[in-house]
C-alpha atoms as a PDB file:
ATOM      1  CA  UNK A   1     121.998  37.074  95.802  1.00  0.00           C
ATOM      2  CA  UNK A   2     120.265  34.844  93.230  1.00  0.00           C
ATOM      3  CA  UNK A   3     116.530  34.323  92.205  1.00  0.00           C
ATOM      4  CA  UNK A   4     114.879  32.421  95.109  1.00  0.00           C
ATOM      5  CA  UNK A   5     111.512  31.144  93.586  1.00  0.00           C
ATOM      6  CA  UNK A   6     111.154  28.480  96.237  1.00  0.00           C
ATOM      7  CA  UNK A   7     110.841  31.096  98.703  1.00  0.00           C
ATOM      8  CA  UNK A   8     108.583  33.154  97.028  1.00  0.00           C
ATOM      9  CA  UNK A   9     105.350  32.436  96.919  1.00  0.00           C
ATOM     10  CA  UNK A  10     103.311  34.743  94.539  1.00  0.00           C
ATOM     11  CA  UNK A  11      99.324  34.880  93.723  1.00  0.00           C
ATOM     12  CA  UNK A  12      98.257  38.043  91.400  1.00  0.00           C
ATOM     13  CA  UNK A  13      95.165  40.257  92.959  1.00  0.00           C
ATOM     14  CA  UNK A  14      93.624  42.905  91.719  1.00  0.00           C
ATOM     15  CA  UNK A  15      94.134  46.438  92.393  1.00  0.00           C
ATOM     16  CA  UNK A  16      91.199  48.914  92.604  1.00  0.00           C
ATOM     17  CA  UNK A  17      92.474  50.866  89.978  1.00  0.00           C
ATOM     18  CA  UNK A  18      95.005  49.300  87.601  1.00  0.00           C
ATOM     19  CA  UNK A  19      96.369  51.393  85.240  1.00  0.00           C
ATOM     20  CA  UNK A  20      96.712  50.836  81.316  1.00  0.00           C
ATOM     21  CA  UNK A  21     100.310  51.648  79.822  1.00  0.00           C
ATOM     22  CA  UNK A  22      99.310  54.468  77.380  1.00  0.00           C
ATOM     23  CA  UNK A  23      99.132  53.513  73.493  1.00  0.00           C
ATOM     24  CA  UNK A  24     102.557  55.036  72.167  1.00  0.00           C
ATOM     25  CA  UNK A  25     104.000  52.942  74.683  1.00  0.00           C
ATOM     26  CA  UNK A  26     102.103  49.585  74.166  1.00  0.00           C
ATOM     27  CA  UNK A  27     105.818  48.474  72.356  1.00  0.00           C
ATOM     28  CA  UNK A  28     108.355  49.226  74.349  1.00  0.00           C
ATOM     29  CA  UNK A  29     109.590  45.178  74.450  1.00  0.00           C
ATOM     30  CA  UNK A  30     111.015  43.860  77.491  1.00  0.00           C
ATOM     31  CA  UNK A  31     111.772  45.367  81.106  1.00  0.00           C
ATOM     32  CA  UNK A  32     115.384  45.362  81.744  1.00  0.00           C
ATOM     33  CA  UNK A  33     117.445  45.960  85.240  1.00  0.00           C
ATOM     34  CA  UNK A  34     120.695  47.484  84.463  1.00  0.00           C
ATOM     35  CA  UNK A  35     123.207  47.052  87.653  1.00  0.00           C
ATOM     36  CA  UNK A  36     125.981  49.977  88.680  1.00  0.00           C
ATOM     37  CA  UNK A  37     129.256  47.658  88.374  1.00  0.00           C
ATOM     38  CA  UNK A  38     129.784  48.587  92.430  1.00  0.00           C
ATOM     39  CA  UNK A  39     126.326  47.293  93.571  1.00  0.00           C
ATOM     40  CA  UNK A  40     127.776  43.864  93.538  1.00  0.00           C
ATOM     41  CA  UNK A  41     130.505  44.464  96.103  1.00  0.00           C
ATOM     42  CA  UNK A  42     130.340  45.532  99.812  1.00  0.00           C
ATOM     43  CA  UNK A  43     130.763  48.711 101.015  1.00  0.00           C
ATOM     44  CA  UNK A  44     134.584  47.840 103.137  1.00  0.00           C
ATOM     45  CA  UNK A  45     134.762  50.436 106.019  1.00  0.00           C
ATOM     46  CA  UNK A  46     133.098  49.477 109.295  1.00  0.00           C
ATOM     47  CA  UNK A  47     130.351  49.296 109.796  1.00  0.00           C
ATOM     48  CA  UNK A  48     129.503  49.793 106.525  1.00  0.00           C
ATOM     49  CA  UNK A  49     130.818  46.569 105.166  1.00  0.00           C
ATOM     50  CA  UNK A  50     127.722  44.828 106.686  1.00  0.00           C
ATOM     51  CA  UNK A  51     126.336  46.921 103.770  1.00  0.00           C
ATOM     52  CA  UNK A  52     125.299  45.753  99.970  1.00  0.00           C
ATOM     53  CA  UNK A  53     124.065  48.215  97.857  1.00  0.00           C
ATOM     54  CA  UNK A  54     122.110  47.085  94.903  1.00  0.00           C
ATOM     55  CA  UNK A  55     121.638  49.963  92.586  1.00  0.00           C
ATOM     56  CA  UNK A  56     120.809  50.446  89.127  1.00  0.00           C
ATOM     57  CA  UNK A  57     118.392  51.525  86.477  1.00  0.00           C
ATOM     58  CA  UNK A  58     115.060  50.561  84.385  1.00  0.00           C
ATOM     59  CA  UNK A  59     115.442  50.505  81.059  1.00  0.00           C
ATOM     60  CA  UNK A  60     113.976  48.445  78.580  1.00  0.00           C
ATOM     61  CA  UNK A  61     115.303  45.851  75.616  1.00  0.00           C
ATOM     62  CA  UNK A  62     114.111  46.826  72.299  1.00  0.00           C
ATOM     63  CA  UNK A  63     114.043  44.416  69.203  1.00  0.00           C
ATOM     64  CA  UNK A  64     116.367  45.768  66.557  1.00  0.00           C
ATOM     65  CA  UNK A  65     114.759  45.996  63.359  1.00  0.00           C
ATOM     66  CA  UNK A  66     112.535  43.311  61.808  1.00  0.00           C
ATOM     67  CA  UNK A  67     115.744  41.055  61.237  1.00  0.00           C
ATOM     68  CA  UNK A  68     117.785  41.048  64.336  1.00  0.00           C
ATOM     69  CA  UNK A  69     114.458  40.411  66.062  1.00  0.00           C
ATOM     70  CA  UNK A  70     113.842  37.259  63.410  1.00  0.00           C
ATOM     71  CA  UNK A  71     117.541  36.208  65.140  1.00  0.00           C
ATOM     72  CA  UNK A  72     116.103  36.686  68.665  1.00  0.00           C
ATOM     73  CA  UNK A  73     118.915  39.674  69.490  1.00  0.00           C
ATOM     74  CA  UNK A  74     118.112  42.074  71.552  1.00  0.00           C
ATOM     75  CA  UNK A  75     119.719  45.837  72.181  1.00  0.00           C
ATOM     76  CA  UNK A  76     119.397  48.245  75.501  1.00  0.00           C
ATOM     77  CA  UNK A  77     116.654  50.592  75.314  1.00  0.00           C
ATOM     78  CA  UNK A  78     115.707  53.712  76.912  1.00  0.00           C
ATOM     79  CA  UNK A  79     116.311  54.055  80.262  1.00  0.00           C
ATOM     80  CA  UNK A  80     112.515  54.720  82.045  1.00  0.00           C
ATOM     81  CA  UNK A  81     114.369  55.083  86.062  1.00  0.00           C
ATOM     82  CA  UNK A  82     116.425  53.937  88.327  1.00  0.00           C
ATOM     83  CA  UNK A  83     116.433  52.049  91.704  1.00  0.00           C
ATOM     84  CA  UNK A  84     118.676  52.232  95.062  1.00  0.00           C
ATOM     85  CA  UNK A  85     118.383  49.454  97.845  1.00  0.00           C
ATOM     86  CA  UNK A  86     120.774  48.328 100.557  1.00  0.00           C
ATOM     87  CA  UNK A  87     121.177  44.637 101.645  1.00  0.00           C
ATOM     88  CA  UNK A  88     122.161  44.210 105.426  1.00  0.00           C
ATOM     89  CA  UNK A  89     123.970  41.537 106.686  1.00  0.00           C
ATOM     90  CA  UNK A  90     122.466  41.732 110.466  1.00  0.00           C
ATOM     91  CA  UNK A  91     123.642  37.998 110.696  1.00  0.00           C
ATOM     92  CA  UNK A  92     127.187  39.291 110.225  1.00  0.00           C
ATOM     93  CA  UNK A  93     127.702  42.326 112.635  1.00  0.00           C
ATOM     94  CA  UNK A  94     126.042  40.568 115.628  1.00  0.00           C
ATOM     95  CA  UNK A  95     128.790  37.740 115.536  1.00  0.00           C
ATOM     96  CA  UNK A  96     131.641  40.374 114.785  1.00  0.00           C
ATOM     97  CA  UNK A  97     130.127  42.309 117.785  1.00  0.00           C
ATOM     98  CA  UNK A  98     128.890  44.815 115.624  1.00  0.00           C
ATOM     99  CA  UNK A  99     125.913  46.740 116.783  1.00  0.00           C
ATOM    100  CA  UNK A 100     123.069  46.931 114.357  1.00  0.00           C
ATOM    101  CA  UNK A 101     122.074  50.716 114.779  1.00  0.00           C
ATOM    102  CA  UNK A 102     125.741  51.842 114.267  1.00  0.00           C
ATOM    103  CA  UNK A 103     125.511  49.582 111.128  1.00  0.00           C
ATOM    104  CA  UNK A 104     121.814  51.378 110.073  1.00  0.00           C
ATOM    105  CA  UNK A 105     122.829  55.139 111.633  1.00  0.00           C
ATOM    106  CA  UNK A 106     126.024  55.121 109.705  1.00  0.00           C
ATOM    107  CA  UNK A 107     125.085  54.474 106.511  1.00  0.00           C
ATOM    108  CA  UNK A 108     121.676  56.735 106.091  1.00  0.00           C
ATOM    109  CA  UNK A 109     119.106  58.807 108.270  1.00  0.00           C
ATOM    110  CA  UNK A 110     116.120  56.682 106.771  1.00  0.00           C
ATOM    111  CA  UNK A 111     117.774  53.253 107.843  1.00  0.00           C
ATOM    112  CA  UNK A 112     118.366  54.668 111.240  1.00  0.00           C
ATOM    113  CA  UNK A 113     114.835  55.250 110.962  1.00  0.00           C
ATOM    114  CA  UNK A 114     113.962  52.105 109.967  1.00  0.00           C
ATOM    115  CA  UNK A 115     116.276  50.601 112.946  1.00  0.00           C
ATOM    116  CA  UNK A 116     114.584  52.512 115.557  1.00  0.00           C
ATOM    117  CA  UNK A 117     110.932  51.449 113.986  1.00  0.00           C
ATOM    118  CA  UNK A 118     111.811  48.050 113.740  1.00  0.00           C
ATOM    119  CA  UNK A 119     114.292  47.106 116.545  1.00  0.00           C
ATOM    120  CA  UNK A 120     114.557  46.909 120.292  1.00  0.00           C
ATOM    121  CA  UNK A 121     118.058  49.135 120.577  1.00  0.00           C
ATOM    122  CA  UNK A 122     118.855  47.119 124.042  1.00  0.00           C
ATOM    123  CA  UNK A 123     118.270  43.972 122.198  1.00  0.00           C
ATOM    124  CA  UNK A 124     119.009  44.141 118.459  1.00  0.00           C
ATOM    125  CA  UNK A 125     116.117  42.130 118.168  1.00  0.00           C
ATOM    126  CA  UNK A 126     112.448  42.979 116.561  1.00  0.00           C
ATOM    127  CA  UNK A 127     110.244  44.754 118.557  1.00  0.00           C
ATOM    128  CA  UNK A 128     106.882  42.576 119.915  1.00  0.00           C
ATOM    129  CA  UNK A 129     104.829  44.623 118.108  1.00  0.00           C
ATOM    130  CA  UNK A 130     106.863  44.639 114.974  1.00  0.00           C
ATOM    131  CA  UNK A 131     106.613  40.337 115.087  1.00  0.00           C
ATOM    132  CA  UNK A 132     102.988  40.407 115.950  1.00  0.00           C
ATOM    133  CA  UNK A 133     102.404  42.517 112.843  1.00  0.00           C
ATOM    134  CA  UNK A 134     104.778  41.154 110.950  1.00  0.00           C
ATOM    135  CA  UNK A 135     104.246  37.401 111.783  1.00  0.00           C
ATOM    136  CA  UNK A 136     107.099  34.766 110.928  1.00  0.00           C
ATOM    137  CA  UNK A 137     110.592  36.175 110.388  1.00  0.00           C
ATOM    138  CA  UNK A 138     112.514  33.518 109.512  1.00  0.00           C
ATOM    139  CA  UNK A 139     116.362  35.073 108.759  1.00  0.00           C
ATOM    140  CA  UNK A 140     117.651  38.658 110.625  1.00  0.00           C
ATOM    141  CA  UNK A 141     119.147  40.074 107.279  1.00  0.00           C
ATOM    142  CA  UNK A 142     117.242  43.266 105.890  1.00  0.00           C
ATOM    143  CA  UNK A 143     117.029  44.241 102.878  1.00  0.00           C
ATOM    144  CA  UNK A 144     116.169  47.908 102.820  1.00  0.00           C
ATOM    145  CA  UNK A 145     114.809  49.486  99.606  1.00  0.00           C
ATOM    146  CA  UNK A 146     116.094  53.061  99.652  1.00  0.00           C
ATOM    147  CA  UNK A 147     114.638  54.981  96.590  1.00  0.00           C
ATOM    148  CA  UNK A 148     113.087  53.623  93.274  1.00  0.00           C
ATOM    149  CA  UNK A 149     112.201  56.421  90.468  1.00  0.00           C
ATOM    150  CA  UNK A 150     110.187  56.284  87.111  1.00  0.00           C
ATOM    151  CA  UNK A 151     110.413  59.170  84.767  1.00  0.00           C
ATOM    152  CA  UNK A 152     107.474  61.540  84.221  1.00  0.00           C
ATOM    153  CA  UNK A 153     106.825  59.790  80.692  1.00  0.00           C
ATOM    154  CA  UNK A 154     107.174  55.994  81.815  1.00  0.00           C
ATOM    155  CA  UNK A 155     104.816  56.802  84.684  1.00  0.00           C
ATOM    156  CA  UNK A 156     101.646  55.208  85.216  1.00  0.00           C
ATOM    157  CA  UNK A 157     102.422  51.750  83.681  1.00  0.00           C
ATOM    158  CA  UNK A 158     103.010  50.220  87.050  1.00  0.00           C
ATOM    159  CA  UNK A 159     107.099  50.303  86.318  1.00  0.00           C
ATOM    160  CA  UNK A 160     107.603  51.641  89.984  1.00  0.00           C
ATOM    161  CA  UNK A 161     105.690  47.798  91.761  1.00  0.00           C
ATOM    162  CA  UNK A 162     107.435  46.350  89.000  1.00  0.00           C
ATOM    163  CA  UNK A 163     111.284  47.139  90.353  1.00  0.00           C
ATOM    164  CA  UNK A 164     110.481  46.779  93.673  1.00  0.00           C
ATOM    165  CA  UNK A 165     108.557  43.561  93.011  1.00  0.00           C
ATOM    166  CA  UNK A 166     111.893  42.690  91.409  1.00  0.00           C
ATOM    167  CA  UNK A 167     114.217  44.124  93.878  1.00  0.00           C
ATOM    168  CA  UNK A 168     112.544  42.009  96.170  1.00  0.00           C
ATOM    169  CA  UNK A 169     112.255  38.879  94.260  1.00  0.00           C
ATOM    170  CA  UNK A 170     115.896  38.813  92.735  1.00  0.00           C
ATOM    171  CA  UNK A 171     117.689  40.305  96.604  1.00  0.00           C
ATOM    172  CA  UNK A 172     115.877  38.795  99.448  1.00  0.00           C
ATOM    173  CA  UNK A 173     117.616  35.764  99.760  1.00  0.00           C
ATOM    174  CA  UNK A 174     118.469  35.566 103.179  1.00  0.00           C
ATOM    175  CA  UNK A 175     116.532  38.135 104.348  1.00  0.00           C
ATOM    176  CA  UNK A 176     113.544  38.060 106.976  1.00  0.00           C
ATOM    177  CA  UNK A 177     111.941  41.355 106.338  1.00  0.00           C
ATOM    178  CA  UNK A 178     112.014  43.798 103.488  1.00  0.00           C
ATOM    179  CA  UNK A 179     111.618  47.382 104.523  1.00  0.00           C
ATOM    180  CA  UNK A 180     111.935  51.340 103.510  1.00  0.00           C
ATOM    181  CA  UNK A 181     110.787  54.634 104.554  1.00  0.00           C
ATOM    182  CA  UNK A 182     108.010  55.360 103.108  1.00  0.00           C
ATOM    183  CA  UNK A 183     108.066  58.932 102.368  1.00  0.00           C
ATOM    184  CA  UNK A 184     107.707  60.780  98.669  1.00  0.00           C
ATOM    185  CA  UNK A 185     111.337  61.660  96.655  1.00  0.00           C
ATOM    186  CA  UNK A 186     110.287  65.290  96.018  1.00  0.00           C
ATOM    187  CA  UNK A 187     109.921  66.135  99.682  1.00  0.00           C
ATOM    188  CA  UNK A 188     113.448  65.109 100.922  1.00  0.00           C
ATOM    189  CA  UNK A 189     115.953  67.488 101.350  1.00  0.00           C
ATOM    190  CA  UNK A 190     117.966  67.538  97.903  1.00  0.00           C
ATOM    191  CA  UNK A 191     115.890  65.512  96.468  1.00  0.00           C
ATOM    192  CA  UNK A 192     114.323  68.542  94.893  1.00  0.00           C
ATOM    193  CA  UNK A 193     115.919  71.716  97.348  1.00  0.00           C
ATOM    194  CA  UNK A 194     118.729  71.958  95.428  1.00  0.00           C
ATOM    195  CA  UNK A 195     121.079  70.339  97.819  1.00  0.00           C
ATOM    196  CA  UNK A 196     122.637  67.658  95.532  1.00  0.00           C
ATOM    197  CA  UNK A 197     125.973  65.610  95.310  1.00  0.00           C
ATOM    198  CA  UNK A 198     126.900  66.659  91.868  1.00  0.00           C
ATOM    199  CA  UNK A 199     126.040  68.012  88.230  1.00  0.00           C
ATOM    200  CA  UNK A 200     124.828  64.066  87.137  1.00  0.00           C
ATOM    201  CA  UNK A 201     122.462  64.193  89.974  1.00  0.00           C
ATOM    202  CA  UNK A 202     121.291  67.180  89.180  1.00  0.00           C
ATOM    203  CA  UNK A 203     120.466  66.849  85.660  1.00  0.00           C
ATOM    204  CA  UNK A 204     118.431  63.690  87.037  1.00  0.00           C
ATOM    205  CA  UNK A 205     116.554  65.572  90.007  1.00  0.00           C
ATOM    206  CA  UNK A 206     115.510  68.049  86.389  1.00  0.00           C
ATOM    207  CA  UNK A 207     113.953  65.038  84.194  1.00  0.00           C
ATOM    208  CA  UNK A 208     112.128  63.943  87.088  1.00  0.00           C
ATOM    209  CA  UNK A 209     110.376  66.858  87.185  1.00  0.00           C
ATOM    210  CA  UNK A 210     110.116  66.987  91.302  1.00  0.00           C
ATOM    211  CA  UNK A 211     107.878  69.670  92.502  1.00  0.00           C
ATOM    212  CA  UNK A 212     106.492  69.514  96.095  1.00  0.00           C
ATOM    213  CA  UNK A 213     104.078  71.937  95.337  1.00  0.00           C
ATOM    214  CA  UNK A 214     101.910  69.432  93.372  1.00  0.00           C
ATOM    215  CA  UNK A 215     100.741  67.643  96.170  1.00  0.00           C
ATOM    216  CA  UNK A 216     100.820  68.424  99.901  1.00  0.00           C
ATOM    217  CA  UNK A 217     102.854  65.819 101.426  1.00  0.00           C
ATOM    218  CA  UNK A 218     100.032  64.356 102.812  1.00  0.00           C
ATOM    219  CA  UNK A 219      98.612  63.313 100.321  1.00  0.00           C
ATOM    220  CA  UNK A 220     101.343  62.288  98.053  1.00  0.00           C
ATOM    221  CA  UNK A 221     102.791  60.021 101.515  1.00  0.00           C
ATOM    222  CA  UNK A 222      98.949  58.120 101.812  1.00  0.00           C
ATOM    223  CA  UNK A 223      99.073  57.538  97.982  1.00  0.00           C
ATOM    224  CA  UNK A 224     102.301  55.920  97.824  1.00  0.00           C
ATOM    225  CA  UNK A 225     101.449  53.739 101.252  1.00  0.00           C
ATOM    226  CA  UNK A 226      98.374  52.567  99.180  1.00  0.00           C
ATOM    227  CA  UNK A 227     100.681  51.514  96.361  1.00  0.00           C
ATOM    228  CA  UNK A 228     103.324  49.740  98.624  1.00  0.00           C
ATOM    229  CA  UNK A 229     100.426  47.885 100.553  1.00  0.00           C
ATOM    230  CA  UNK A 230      99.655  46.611  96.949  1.00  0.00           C
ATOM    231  CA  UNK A 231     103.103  44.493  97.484  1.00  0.00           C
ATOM    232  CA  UNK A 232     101.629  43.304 101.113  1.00  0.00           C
ATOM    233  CA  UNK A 233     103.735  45.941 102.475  1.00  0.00           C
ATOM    234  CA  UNK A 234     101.656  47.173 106.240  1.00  0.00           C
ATOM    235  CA  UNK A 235     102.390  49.630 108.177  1.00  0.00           C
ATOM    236  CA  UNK A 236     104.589  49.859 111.224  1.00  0.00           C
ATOM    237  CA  UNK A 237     104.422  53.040 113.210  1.00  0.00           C
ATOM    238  CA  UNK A 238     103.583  56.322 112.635  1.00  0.00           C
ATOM    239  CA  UNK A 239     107.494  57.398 111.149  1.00  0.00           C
ATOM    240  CA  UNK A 240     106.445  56.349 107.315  1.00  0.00           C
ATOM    241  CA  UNK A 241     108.080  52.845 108.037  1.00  0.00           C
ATOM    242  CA  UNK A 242     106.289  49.983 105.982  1.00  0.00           C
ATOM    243  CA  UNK A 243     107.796  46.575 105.990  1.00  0.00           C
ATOM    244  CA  UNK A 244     106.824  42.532 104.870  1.00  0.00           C
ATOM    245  CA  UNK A 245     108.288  39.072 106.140  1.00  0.00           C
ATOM    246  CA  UNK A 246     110.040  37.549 103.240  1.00  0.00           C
ATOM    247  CA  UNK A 247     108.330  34.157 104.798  1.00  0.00           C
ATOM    248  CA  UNK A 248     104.910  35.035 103.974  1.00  0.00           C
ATOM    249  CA  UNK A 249     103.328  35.206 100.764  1.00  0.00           C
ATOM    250  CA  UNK A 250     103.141  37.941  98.222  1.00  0.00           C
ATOM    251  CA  UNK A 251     100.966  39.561  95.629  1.00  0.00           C
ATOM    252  CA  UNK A 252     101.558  40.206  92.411  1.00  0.00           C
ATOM    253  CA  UNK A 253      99.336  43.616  91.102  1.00  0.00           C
ATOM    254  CA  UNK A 254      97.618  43.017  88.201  1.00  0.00           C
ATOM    255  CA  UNK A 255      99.322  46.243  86.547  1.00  0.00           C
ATOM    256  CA  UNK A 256     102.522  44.499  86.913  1.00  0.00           C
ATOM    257  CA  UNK A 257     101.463  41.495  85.114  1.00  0.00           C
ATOM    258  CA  UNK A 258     103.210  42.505  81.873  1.00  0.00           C
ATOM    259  CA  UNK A 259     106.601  43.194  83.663  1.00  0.00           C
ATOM    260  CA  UNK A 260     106.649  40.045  85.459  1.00  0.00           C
ATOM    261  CA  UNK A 261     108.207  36.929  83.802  1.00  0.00           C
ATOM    262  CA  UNK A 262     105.924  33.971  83.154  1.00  0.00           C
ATOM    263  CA  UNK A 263     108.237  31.428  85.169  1.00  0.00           C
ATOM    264  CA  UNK A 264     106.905  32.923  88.222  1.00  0.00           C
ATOM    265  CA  UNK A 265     103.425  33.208  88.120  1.00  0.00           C
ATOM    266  CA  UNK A 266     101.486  30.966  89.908  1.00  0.00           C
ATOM    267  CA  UNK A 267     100.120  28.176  87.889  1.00  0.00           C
ATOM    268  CA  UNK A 268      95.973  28.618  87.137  1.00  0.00           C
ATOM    269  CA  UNK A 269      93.667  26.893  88.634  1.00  0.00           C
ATOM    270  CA  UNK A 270      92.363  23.766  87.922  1.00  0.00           C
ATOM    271  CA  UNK A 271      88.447  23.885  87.510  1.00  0.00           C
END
């Protein structure tokens, strides 16, 4: 899926409490999305090849020396996160028959979730509530944003809007809603339990630095819903679910000003 700026109608708001990026890190040069090679392709076992991951990481492009940075080259940086999102071709499975909750069950328990929140299960289509809420959906794709993580040290420098902002900008072609659980990393089970897939995650899960004993859950779930409504993300149910239509238009934090490239602000206005 390409960039879609016709669709995507952006105006910048303030947040009530915009962070500064800290001093030592006031030269970090240019955010960078770094793609796994097998986000590109579909997933081929059915149902699963309704499925598109997008995955990747954050990292940032650093000028190389004084010279090299006279020449306009750039070099990768130091990777600040990563990102994890899942692009579903509803359009797809309904003409191949497919049903759309063995397409969401299959592939994780929080896109079940997010089928159940969403969908009518006799129907396949949007609940009432969900479109009243919600208000024009124009396509029946999803694009599901599964997990997006920022380092302890790049934290605070609105990084975390600033993927999904992208993730949504650059993969929502097609797409009527944009959705995910809303519900904080360190309280899932092996995201900080110990139940993990292998030594690489592992070592990840470490420089996080999860610890559910920080915050009650509570109050870590309400403080990343605040975040998320930042993007015009709202509410739907009481399951953690938080969704937007792609057809409406979308805010741009001012924290994630920096991040975001200048061809798609919205021009100023004219006094």
């Amino acid at each position: 899926m390409g960039d879609s700026p016709e669709r995507w109608n952006p105006k910048i708001v303030k947040s009530r409490k915009p962070k500064s990026p800290p001093k030592k890190n006031s030269r970090l040069g240019h955010l960078y999305f770094s793609y796994d090679q097998n986000s590109e392709c579909a997933i081929i076992d059915e149902p699963e090849e309704y499925v598109r991951p997008v995955s990747g990481y954050v990292e940032f492009l650093i000028e190389d020396g004084h010279d090299n940075a006279h020449e306009g080259k750039l070099e990768r940086g130091t990777v600040a996160g990563r990102f994890d999102a899942s692009y579903i071709n509803v359009e797809n499975s309904l003409v191949n028959g497919v049903k759309l909750y063995g397409v969401m069950d299959t592939y994780s328990a929080e896109t079940a979730e997010i089928y159940e929140t969403l969908f009518d299960p006799h129907t396949d289509e949007l609940r009432k509530d969900v479109k009243e809420l919600l208000g024009d959906v124009t396509f029946r794709n999803i694009l599901v944003i599964n997990r997006v993580e920022i380092l302890p040290a790049y934290r605070g420098m609105g990084l975390g809007l600033a993927t999904m902002w992208n993730i949504i900008h650059r993969h929502s072609a097609g797409c009527g809603i944009v959705a995910l659980k809303a519900f904080p990393f360190q309280f899932r089970a092996g995201g900080w339990s110990g139940r993990l897939r292998d030594l690489e995650e592992s070592d990840w899960n470490k420089k996080m630095g999860y610890d559910p004993y920080s915050y009650t859950m509570e109050f870590a779930h309400e403080k990343l819903i605040f975040h998320l409504m930042k993007l015009g993300f709202k509410r739907i149910g009481d399951r953690g679910v938080v969704a937007i239509s792609t057809s409406m238009q979308y805010p741009i934090p001012q924290e994630i000003l920096r991040w975001v490239h200048r061809s798609v602000l919205p021009e100023p206005e004219q006094r």
